[in-house]
C-alpha atoms as a PDB file:
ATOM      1  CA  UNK A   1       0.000   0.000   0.000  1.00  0.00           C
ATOM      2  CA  UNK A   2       1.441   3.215  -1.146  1.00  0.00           C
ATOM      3  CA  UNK A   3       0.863   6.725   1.622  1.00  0.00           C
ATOM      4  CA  UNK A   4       1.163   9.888  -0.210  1.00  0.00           C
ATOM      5  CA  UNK A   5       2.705  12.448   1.438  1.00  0.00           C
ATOM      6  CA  UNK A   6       1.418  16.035   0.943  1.00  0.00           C
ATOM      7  CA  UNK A   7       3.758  17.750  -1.679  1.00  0.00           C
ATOM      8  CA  UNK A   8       3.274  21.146  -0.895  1.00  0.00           C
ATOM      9  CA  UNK A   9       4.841  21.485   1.868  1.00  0.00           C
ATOM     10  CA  UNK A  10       7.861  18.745   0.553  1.00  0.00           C
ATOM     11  CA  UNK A  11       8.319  21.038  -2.822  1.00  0.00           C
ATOM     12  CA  UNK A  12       8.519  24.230  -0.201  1.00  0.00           C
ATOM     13  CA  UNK A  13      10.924  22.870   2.132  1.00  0.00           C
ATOM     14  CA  UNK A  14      13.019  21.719  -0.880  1.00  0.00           C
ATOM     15  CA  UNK A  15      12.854  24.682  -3.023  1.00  0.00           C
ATOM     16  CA  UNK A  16      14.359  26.654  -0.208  1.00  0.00           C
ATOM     17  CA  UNK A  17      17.108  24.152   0.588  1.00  0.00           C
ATOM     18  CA  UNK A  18      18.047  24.905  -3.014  1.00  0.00           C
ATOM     19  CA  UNK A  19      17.812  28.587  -3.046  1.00  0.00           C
ATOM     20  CA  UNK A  20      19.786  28.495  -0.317  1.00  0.00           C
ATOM     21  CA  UNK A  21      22.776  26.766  -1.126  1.00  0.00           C
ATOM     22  CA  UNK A  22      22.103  27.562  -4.745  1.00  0.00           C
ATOM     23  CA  UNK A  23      21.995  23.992  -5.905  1.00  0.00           C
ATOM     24  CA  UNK A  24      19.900  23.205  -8.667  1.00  0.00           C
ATOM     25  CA  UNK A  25      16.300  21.353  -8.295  1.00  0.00           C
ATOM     26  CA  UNK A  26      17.847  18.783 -10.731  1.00  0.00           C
ATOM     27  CA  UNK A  27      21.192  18.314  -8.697  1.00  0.00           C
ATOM     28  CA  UNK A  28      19.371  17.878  -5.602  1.00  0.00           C
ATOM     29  CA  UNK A  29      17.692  14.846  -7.092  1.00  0.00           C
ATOM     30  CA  UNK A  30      20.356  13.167  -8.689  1.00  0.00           C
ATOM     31  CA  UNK A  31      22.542  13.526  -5.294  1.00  0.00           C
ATOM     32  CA  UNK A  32      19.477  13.024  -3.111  1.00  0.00           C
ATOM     33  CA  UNK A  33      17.981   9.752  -4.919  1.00  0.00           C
ATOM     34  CA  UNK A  34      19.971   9.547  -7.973  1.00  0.00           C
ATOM     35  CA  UNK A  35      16.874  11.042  -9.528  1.00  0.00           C
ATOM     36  CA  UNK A  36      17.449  14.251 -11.523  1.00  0.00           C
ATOM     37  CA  UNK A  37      14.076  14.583 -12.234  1.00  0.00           C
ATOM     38  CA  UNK A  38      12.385  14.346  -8.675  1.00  0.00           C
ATOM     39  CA  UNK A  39      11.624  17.663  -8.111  1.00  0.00           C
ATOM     40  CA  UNK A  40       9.997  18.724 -11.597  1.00  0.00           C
ATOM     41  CA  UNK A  41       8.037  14.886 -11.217  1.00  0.00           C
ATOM     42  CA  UNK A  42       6.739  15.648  -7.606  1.00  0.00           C
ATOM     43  CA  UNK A  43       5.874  19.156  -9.139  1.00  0.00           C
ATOM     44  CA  UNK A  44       3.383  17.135 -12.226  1.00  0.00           C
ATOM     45  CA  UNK A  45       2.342  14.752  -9.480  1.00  0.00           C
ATOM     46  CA  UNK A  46       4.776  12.093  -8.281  1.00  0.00           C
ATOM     47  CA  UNK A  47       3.775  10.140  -5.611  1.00  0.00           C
ATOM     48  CA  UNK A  48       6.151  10.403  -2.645  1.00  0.00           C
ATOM     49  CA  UNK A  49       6.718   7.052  -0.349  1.00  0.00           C
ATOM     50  CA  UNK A  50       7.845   7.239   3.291  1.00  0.00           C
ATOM     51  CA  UNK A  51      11.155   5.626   1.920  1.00  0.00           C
ATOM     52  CA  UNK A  52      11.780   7.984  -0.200  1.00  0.00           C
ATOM     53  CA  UNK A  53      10.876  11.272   2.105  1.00  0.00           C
ATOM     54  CA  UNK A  54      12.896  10.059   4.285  1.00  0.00           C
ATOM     55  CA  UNK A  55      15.899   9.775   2.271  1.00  0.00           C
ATOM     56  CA  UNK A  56      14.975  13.440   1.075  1.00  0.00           C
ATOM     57  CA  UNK A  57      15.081  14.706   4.528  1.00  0.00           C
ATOM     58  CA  UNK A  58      18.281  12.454   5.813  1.00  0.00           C
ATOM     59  CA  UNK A  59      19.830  14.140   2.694  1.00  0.00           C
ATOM     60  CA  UNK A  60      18.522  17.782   3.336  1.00  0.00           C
ATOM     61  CA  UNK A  61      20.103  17.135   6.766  1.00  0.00           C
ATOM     62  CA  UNK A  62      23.110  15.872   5.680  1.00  0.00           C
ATOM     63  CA  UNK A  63      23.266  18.899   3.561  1.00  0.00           C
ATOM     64  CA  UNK A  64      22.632  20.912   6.489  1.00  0.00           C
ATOM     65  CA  UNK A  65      25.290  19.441   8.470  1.00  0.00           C
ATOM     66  CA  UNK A  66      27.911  19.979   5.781  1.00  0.00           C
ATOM     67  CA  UNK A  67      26.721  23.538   4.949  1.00  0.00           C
ATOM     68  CA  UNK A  68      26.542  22.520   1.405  1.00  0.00           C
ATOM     69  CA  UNK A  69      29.387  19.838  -0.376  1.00  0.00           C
ATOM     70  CA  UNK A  70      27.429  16.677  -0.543  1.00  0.00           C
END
């Protein structure tokens, strides 16, 4: 059984991650899930499994940690 998590707020918290650091939507998902075209997807739709949010967010962390080089 897939749970969809709401996107909104996923896209927001993302976005601003990437403003931030001034990495690119499709760099985040290739580094994040080896996905380059997460973001745009989850912007047309994508479903979004508790796996894989929480590999977004252990990622956004990590990035956090580092203060950007992932």
């Amino acid at each position: 059984m897939k749970i969809k998590i709401a996107h909104p707020e996923l896209l927001a918290e993302i976005e601003a991650v990437c403003a931030e650091i001034e990495m690119s939507v499709s760099e985040f998902g290739l580094l994040a899930l080896r996905d380059p075209a997460y973001v745009n997807n989850l912007r047309r739709g994508r479903e979004c499994k508790m796996r894989t949010l929480r590999r977004v967010k252990a990622f956004m962390a990590k990035l956090e940690k580092m203060g950007r080089s992932a």
